[in-house]
Protein backbone atom coordinates (compact mmCIF):
# COMPACT_ATOMS: atom_id res chain seq x y z
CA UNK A 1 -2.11 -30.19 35.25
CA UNK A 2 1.33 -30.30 37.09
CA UNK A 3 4.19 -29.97 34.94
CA UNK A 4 7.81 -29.90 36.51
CA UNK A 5 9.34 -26.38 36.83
CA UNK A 6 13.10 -25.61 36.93
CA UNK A 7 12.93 -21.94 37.46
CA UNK A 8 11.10 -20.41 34.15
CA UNK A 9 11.51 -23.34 32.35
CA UNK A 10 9.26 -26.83 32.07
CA UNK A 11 11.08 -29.52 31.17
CA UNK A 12 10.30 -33.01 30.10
CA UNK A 13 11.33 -36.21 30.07
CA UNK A 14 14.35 -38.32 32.21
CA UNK A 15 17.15 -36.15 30.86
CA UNK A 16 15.18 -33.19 30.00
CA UNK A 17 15.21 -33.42 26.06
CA UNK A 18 13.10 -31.20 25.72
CA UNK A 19 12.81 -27.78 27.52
CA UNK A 20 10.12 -24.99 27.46
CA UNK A 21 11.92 -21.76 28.45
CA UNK A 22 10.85 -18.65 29.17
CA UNK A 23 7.18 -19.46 30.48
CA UNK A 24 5.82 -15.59 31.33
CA UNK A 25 3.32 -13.22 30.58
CA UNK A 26 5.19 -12.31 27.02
CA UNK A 27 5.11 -16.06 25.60
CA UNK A 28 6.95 -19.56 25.57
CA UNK A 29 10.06 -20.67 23.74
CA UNK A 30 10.37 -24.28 22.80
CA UNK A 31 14.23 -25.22 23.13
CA UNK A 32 16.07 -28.39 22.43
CA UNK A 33 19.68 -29.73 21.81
CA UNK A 34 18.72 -31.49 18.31
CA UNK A 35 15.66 -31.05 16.27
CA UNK A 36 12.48 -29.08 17.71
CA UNK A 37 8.81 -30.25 16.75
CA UNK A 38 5.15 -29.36 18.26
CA UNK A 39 3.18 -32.35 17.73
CA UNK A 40 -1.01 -32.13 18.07
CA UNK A 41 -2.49 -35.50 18.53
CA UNK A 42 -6.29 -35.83 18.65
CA UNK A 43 -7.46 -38.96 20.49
CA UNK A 44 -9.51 -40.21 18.24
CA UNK A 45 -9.60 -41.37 14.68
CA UNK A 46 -12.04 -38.46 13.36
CA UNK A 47 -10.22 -36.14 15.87
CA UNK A 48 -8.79 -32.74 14.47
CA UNK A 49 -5.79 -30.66 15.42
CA UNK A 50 -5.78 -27.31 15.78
CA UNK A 51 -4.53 -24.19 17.55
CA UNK A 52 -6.90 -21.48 18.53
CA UNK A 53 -6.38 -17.94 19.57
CA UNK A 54 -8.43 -15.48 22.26
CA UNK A 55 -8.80 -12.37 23.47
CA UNK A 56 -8.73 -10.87 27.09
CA UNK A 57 -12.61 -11.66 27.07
CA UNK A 58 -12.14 -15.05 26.25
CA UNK A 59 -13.53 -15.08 22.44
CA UNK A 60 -12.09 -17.22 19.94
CA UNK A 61 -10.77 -14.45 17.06
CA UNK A 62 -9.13 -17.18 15.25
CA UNK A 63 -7.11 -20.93 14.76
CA UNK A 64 -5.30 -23.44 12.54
CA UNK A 65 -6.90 -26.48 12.21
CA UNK A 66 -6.33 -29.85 10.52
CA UNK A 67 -8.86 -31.88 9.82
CA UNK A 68 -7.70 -35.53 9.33
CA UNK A 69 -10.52 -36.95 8.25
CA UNK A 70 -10.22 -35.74 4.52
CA UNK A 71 -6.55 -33.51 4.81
CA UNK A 72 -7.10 -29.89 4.87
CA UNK A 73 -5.97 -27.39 6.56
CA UNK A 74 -7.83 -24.48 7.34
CA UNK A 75 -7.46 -21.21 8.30
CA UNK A 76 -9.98 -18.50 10.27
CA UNK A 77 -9.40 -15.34 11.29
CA UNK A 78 -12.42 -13.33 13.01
CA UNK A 79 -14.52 -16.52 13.20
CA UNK A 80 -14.77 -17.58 9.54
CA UNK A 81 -12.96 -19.46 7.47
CA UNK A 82 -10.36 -17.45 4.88
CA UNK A 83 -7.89 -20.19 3.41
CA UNK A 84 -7.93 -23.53 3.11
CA UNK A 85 -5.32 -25.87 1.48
CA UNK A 86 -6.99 -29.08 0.52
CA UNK A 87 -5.57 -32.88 0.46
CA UNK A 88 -3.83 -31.94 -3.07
CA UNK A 89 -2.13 -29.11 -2.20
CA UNK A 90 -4.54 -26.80 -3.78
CA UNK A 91 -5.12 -23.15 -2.04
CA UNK A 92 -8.60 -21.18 -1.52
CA UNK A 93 -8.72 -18.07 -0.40
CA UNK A 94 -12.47 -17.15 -0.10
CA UNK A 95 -13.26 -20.81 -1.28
CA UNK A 96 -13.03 -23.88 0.80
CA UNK A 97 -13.21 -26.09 -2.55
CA UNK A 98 -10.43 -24.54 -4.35
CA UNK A 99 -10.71 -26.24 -8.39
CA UNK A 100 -7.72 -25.08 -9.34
CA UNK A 101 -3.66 -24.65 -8.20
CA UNK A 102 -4.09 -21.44 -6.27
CA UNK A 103 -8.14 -19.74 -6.75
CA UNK A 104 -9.28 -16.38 -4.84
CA UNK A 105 -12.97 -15.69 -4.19
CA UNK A 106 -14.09 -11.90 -2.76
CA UNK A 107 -17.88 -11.32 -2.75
CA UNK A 108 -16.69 -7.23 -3.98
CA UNK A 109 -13.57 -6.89 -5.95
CA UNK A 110 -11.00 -9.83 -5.55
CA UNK A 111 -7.39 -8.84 -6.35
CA UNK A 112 -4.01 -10.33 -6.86
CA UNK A 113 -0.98 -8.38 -7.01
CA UNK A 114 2.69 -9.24 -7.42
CA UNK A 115 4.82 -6.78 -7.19
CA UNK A 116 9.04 -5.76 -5.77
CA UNK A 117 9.55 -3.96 -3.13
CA UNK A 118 11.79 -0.87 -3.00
CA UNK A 119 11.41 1.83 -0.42
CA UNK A 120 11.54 4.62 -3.10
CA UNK A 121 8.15 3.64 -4.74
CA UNK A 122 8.35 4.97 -8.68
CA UNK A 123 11.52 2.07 -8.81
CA UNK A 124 8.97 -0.95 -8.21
CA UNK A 125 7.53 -3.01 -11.25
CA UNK A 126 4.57 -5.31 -10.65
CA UNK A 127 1.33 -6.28 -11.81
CA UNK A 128 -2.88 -6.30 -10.45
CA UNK A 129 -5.34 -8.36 -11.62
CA UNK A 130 -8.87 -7.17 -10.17
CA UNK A 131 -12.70 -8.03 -11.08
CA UNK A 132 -15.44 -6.30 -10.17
CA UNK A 133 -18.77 -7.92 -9.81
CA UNK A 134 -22.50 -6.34 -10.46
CA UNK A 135 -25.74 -7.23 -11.63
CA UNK A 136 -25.50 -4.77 -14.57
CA UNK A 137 -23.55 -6.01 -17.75
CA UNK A 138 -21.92 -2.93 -18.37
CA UNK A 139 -20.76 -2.69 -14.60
CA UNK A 140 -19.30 -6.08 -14.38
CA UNK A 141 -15.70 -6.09 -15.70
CA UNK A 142 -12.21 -7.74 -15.17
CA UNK A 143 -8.40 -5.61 -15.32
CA UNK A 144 -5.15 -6.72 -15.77
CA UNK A 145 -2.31 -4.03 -15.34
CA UNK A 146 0.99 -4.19 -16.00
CA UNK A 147 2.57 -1.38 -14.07
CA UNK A 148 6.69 -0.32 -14.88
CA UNK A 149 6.64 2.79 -12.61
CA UNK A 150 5.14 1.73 -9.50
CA UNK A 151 4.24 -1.54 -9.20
CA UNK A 152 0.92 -1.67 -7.73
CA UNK A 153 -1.19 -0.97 -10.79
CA UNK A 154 -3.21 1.98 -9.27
CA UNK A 155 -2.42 4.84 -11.11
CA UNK A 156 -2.61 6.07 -14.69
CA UNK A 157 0.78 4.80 -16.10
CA UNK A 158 0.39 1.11 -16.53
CA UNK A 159 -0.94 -1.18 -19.86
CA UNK A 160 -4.14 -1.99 -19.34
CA UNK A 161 -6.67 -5.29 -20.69
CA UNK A 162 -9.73 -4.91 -19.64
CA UNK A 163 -12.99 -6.96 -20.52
CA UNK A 164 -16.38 -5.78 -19.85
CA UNK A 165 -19.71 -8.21 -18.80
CA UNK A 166 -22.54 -9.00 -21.22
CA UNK A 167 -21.57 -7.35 -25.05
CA UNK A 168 -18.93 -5.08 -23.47
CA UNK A 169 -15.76 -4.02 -25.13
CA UNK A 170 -12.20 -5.51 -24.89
CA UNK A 171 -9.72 -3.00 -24.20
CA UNK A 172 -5.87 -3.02 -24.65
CA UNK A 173 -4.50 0.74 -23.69
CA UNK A 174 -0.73 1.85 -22.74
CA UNK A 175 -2.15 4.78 -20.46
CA UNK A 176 0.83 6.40 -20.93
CA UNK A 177 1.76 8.70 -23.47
CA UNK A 178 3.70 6.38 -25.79
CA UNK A 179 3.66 3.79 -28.16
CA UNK A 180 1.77 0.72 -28.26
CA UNK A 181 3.47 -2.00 -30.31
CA UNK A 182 2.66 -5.62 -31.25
CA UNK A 183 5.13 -7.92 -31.99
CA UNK A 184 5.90 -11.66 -34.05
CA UNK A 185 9.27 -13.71 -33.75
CA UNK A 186 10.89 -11.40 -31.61
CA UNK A 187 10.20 -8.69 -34.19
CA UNK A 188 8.15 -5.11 -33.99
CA UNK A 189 5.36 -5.53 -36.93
CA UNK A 190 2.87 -3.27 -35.89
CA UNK A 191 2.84 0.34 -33.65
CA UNK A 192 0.25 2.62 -32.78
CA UNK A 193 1.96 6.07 -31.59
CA UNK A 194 1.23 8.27 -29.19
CA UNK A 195 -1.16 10.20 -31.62
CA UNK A 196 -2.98 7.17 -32.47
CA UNK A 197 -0.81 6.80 -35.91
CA UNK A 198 -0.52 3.26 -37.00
CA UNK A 199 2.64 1.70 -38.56
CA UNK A 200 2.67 -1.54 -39.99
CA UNK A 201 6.79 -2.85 -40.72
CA UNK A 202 7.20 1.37 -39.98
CA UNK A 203 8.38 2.46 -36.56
CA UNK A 204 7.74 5.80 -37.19
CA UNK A 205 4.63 6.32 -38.94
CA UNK A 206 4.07 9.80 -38.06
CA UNK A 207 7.08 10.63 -40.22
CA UNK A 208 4.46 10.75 -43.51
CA UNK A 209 2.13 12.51 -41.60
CA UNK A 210 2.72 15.73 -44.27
CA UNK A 211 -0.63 15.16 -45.76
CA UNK A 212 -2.57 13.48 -42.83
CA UNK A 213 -2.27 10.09 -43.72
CA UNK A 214 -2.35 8.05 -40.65
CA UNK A 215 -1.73 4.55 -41.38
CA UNK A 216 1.44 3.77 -42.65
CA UNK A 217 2.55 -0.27 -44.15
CA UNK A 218 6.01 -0.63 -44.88
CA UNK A 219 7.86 2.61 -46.55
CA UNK A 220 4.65 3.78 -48.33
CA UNK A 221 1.27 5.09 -46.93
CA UNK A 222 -2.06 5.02 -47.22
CA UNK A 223 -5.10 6.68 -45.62
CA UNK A 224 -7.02 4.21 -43.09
């Protein structure tokens, strides 16, 4: 194809609207006085768009493509598939039939995390959800963490809820060494301590711990 060539540039049309600058080894700028746009046309009514990508040795490692047919648009990297939005709007990652708004599939341990950002990492606040899949009950189990002092849910400081497969616990557990407290109305009703004490209406139920009571309702007490 012969394309007119004003030094590095191609340009197009009678009064060169459009200009493609900077055609090199390093890549290619598309320039214009108003509004910029790449359009991908297939020449066909069942024709898809897409732009692929290759190495030196002339493999395709991966591509956009749109597929006009039925409206998605998918995403490979390495040869297979990884995303795909869908004609509602609806995003799989691991899933090219994404059910709901946004759905991740991982054949090992699928996570999301959302999390800030600050260079100095014990300022960052975020939270993990993971699952881990197995044939055994026991082994099979889904995590959320909340994580204050760190943000990515890793290490030992974070609120935990945590359900295990087949007739496995549920597990709520502030891995730190402080209170856990439940709440109605905007309103602290019950607290387990850091000793595993248990106030009900009583912030501070190891204050009648004198004779090792260790449930405490209201200003009285009561052994559990």
């Amino acid at each position: 194809i012969n394309l007119p060539v004003d030094g590095d540039s191609i340009k197009f049309g009678a009064n060169s609207e459009i200009v493609l600058t900077h055609v090199h080894d390093t890549g290619l700028m598309i320039d214009s006085s108003g509004d910029t746009s790449l359009i991908l046309q297939g020449g066909t009514t069942d024709a898809n768009a897409k732009v692929m990508f290759y190495n030196s040795a002339g493999a395709e490692k991966g591509r956009f493509l749109y597929d006009t047919d039925d409206n998605h648009l998918q995403t490979k990297v390495n040869g297979s598939e990884v995303m795909r939005i869908d004609s509602s709007g609806k995003v799989g990652i691991g899933t090219s039939s994404p059910a709901g708004a946004l759905e991740i599939f991982s054949g090992t341990q699928p996570q999301l995390k959302v999390a800030t950002a600050s260079a100095t990492a014990d300022r960052n606040a975020g939270f993990l959800v993971y699952a881990s899949n197995s044939a055994t009950p026991g082994s099979r189990s889904v995590v959320v963490s909340l994580d204050a002092d760190g943000g990515d849910g890793s290490g030992t400081d974070s609120l935990t809820i945590t359900k295990t497969g087949g007739d496995g616990n549920a597990t709520i557990t502030n891995q730190n060494n402080s209170n856990l407290i439940f709440g109605t109305n905007n309103t602290e009703r019950v607290r387990i301590d850091s000793s595993g004490q248990v106030g009900i209406n009583n912030t501070s139920p190891n204050s009648f711990n004198s004779q090792a009571r260790n449930l405490v309702v209201g200003s009285g007490s009561g052994d559990a």
